[in-house]
Protein backbone atom coordinates (compact mmCIF):
# COMPACT_ATOMS: atom_id res chain seq x y z
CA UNK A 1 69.30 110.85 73.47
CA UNK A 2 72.49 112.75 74.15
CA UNK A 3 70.22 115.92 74.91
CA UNK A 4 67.85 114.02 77.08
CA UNK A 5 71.26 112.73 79.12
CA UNK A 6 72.83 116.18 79.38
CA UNK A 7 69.40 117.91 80.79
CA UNK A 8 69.59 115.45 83.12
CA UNK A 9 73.24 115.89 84.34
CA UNK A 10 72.24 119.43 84.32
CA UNK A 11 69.18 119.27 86.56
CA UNK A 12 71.57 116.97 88.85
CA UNK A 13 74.58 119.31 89.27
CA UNK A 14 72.29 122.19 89.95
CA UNK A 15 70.78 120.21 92.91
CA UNK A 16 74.24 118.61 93.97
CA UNK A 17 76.52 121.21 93.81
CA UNK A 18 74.81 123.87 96.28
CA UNK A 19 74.94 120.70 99.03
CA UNK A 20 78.63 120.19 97.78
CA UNK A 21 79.49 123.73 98.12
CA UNK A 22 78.75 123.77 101.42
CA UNK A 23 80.77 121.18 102.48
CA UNK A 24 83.76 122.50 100.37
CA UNK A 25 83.17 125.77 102.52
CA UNK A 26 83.70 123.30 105.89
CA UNK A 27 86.49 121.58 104.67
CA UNK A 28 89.00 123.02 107.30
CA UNK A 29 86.63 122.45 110.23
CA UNK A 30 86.13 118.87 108.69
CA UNK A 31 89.54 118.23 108.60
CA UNK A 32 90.65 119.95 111.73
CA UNK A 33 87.81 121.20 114.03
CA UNK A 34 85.42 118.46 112.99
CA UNK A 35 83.72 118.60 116.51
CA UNK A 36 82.70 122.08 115.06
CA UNK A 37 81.07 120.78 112.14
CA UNK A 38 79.65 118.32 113.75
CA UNK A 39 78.02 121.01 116.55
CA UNK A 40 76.34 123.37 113.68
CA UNK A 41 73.18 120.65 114.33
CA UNK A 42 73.64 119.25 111.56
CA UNK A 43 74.01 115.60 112.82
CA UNK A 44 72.24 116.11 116.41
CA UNK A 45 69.38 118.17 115.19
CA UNK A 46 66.18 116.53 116.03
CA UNK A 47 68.51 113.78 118.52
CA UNK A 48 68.98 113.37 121.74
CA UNK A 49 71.65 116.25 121.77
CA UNK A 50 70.93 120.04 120.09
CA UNK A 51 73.55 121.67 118.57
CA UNK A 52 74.43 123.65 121.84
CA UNK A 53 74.37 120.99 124.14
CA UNK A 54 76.65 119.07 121.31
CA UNK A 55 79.34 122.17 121.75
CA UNK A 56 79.08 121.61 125.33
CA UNK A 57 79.72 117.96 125.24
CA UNK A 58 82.48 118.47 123.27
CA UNK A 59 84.22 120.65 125.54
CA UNK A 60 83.70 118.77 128.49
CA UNK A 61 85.28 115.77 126.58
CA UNK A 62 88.21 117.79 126.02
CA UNK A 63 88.36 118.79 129.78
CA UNK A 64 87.92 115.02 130.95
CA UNK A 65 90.87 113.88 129.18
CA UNK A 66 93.11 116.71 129.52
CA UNK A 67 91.94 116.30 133.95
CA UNK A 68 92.11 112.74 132.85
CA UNK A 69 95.89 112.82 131.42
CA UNK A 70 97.19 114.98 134.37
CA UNK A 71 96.13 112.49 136.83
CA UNK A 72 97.98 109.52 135.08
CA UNK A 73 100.87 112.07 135.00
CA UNK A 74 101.32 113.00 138.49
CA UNK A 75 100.82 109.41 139.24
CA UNK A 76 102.70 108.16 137.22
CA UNK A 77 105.74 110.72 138.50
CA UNK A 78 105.12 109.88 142.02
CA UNK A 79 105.16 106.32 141.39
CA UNK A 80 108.04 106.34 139.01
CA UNK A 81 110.73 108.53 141.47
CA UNK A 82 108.87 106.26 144.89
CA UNK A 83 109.95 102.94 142.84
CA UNK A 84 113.04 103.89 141.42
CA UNK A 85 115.16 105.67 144.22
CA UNK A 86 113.22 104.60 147.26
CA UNK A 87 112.31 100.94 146.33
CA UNK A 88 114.78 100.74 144.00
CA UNK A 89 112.44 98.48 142.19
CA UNK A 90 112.37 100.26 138.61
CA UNK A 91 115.08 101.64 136.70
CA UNK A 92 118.68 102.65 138.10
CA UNK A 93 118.42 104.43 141.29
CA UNK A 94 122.00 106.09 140.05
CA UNK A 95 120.91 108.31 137.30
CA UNK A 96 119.70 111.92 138.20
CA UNK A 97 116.33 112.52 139.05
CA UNK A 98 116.71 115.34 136.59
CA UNK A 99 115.63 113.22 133.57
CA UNK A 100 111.85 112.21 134.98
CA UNK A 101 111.43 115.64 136.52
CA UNK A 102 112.02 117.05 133.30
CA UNK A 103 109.68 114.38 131.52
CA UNK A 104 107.13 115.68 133.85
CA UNK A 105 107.21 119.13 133.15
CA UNK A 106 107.42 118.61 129.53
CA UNK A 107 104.15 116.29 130.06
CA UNK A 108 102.51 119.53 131.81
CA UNK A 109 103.46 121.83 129.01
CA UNK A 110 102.64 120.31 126.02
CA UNK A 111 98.92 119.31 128.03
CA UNK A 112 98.29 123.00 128.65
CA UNK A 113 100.13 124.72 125.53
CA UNK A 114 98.38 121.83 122.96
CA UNK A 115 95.21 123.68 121.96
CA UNK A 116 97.17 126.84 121.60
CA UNK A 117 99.89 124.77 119.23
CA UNK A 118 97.22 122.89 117.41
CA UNK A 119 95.72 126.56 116.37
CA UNK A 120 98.90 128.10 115.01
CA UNK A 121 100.00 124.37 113.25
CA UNK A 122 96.43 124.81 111.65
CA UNK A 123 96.75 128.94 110.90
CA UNK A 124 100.31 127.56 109.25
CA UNK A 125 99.13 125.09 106.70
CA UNK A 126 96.02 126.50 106.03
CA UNK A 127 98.49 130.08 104.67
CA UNK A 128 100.98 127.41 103.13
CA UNK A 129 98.38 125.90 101.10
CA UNK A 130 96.65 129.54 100.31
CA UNK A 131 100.26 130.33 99.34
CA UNK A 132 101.43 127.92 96.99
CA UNK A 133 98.20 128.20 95.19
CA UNK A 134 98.22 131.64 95.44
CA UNK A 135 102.13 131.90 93.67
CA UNK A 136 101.17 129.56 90.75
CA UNK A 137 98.41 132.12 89.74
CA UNK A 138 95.34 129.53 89.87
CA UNK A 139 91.67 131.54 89.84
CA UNK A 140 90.27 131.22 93.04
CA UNK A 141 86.39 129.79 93.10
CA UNK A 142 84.68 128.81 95.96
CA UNK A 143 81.96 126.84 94.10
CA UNK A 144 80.88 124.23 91.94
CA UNK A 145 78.08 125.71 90.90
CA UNK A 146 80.07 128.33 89.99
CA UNK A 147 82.40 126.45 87.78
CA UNK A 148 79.72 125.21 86.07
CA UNK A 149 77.63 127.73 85.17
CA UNK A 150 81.15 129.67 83.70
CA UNK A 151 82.80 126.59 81.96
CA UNK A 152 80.37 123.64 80.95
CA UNK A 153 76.88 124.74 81.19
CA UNK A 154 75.71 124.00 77.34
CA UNK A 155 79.56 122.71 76.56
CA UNK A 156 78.49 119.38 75.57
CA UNK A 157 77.57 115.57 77.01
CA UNK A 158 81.57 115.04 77.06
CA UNK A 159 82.42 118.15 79.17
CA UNK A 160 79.23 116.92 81.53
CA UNK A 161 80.61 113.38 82.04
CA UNK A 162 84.05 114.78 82.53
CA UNK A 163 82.39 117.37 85.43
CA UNK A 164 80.43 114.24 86.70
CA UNK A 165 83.80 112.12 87.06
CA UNK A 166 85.23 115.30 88.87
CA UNK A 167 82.37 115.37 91.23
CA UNK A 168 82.74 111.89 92.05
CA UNK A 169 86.40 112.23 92.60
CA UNK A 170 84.95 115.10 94.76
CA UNK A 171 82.91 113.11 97.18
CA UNK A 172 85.35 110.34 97.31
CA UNK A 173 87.55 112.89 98.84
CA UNK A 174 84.84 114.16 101.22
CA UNK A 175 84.26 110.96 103.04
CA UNK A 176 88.08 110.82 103.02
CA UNK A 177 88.29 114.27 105.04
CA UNK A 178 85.34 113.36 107.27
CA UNK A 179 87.63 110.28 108.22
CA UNK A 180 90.45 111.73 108.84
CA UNK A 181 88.58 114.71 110.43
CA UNK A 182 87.56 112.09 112.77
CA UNK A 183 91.03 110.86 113.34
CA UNK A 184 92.41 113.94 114.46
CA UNK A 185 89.89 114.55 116.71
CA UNK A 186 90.61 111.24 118.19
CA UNK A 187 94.33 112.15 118.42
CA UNK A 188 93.84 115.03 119.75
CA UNK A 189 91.62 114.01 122.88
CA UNK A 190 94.24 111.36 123.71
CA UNK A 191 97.39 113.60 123.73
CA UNK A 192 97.48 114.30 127.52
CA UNK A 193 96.99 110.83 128.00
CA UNK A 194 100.01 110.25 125.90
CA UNK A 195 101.83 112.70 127.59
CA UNK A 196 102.17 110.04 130.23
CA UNK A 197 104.50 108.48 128.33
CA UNK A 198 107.12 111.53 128.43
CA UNK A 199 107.86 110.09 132.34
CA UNK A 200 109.69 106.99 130.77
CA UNK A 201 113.76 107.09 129.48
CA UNK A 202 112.11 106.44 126.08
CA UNK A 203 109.02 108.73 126.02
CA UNK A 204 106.87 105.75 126.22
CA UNK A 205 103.91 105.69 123.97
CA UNK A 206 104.00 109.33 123.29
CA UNK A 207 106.86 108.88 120.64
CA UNK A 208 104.69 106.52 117.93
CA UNK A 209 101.81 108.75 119.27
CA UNK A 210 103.44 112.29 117.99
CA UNK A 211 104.80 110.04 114.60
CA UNK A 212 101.02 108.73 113.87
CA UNK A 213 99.50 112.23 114.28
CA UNK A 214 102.07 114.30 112.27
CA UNK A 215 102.11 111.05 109.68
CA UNK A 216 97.93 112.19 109.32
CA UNK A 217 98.69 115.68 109.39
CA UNK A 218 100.94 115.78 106.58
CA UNK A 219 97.74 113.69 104.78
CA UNK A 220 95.83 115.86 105.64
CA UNK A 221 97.66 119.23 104.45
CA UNK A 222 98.67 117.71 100.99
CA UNK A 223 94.74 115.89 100.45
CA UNK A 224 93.77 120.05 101.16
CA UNK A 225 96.01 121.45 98.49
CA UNK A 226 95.03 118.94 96.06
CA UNK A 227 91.14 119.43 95.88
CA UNK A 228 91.94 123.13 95.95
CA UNK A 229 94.61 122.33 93.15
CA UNK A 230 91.64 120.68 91.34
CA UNK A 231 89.17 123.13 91.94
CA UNK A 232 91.59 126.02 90.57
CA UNK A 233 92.63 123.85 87.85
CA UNK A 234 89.26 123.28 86.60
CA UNK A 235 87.95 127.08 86.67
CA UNK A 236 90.63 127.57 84.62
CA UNK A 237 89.03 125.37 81.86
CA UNK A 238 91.05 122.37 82.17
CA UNK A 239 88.94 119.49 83.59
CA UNK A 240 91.33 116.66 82.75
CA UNK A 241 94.36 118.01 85.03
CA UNK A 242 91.42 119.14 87.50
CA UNK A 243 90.42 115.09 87.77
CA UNK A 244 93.69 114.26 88.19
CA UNK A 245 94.46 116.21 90.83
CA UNK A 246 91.37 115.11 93.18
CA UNK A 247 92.49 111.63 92.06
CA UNK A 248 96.06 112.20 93.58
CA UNK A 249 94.54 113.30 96.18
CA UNK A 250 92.36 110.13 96.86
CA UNK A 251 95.58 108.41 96.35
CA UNK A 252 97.65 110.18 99.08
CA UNK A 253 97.57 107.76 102.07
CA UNK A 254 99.19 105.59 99.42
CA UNK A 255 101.86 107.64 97.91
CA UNK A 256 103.21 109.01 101.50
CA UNK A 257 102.78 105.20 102.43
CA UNK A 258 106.27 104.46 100.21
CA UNK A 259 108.44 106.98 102.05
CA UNK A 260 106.64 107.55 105.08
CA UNK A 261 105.51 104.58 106.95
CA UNK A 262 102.41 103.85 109.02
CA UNK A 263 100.07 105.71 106.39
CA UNK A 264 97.27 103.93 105.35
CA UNK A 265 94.45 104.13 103.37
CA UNK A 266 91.15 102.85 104.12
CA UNK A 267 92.87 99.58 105.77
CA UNK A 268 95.16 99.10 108.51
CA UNK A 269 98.58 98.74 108.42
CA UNK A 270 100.98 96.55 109.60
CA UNK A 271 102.94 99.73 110.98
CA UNK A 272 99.82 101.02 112.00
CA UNK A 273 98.86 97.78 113.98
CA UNK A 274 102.35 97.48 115.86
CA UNK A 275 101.73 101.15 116.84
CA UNK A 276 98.49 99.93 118.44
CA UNK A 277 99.78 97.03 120.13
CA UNK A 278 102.64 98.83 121.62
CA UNK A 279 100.47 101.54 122.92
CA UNK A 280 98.04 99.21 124.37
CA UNK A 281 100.64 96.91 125.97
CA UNK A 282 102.51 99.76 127.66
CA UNK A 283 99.35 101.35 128.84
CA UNK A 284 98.61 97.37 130.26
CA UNK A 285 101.62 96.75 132.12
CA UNK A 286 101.22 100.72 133.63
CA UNK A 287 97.52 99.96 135.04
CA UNK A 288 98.95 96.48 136.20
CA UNK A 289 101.66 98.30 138.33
């Protein structure tokens, strides 16, 4: 019976983990370019949308927010400076223009310079991770298969189970970065809209904006250097350390959520939801003016 059980898990890791390795080898564009992932064809092959067209819509989203966000800034500017020292209907006509004009041009330079500091914050953790991993002497493997076929092919039904609770762990973590992947590109496409906020005394929306995307950021960077903690960990020949680093990682969201508010896990919130409802209100009572 064991041997029946262990041919099995053999025949299924040696059709799961080429499909897994593959999406180990996309875990930075999942996480951070997932619009890249997504525009290999993978998900719009045989669609509506090929995978060029796909790239194409993608960068014209990116233009239509970023045209989008500069609009609601310069109107915004005009309207603020019109109601506040010619009305004198908003705000105290005393204090020195200075102030908004400088909200403004901060508004127009982090629009522009965004994509630019989105690259190097990505170049940056991506080398940090590579780093620490890198300085605590961990073998590097870019596989699954790999790991098995060195460490646990013909080890036994235990070492098997413990490989299939890694792999689970594994995908778990996956659907995790495809989320947050998601996220971030969400973020991202709304940051010259949030810009908007700079024009205002207290940045507006764009303060709980810049917290909620550095709050999934840091997620994001320490979820990364555990599954590549847990893949190093397990080429080495320790499987039990290697499962409890992809379950740390799984467990992130909640960790950071003691010290670091407005992380969540798979729910919303209450942080998270006040965020929202700020955002939404302010951007209310702007259209309403």
């Amino acid at each position: 019976m064991t041997k029946i059980l262990e041919a099995l898990l053999t025949d299924f890791f040696r059709d799961a983990f080429p499909i897994a390795d593959v999406l180990f080898s996309q875990l930075i564009n999942i996480v951070f370019w997932v619009e890249n992932h997504i525009s290999d064809g993978s998900i719009f092959q045989n669609t509506i949308m090929d995978s060029s067209r796909s790239q194409i819509f993608f960068d014209k989203l990116f233009e239509v927010t970023m045209g989008f966000g500069i609009s609601l800034l310069i109107f915004k500017f005009l309207k603020k400076i019109f109601d506040t020292y010619i009305l004198g209907s908003d705000g105290d006509s005393t204090v020195s223009i200075e102030n908004t004009l400088i909200g403004f041009c901060k508004g127009l330079v982090i629009i522009f310079s965004f994509t630019w500091l989105y690259e190097v914050f990505v170049n940056i953790s991506v080398e940090f991770i590579n780093e620490i991993l890198d300085a605590v002497g961990l073998v590097t493997v870019t596989s699954l298969m790999e790991i098995f076929e060195h460490f646990f092919l013909g080890g036994g039904i235990f070492m098997m189970l413990g490989l299939l609770v890694f792999f689970i762990c594994y995908l778990l973590l996956i659907f995790q970065f495809i989320k947050r992947g998601l996220e971030m590109l969400i973020l991202r496409l709304g940051v010259p809209i949030a810009c908007v906020g700079l024009i205002d005394s207290d940045n507006g929306v764009f303060a709980p904006y810049v917290k909620l995307f550095i709050q999934n950021s840091v997620t994001i960077i320490i979820q990364l250097a555990m599954i590549k903690l847990g893949f190093g960990v397990t080429a080495n020949g320790n499987i039990f350390f290697g499962i409890g680093a992809m379950i740390m990682g799984i467990k992130t969201p909640q960790f950071l959520q003691q010290f670091m508010l407005g992380v969540g896990g798979s729910s919303i919130n209450m942080m998270s939801l006040n965020q929202t409802a700020s955002m939404v209100s302010r951007v209310s009572r702007f259209i309403k003016k």
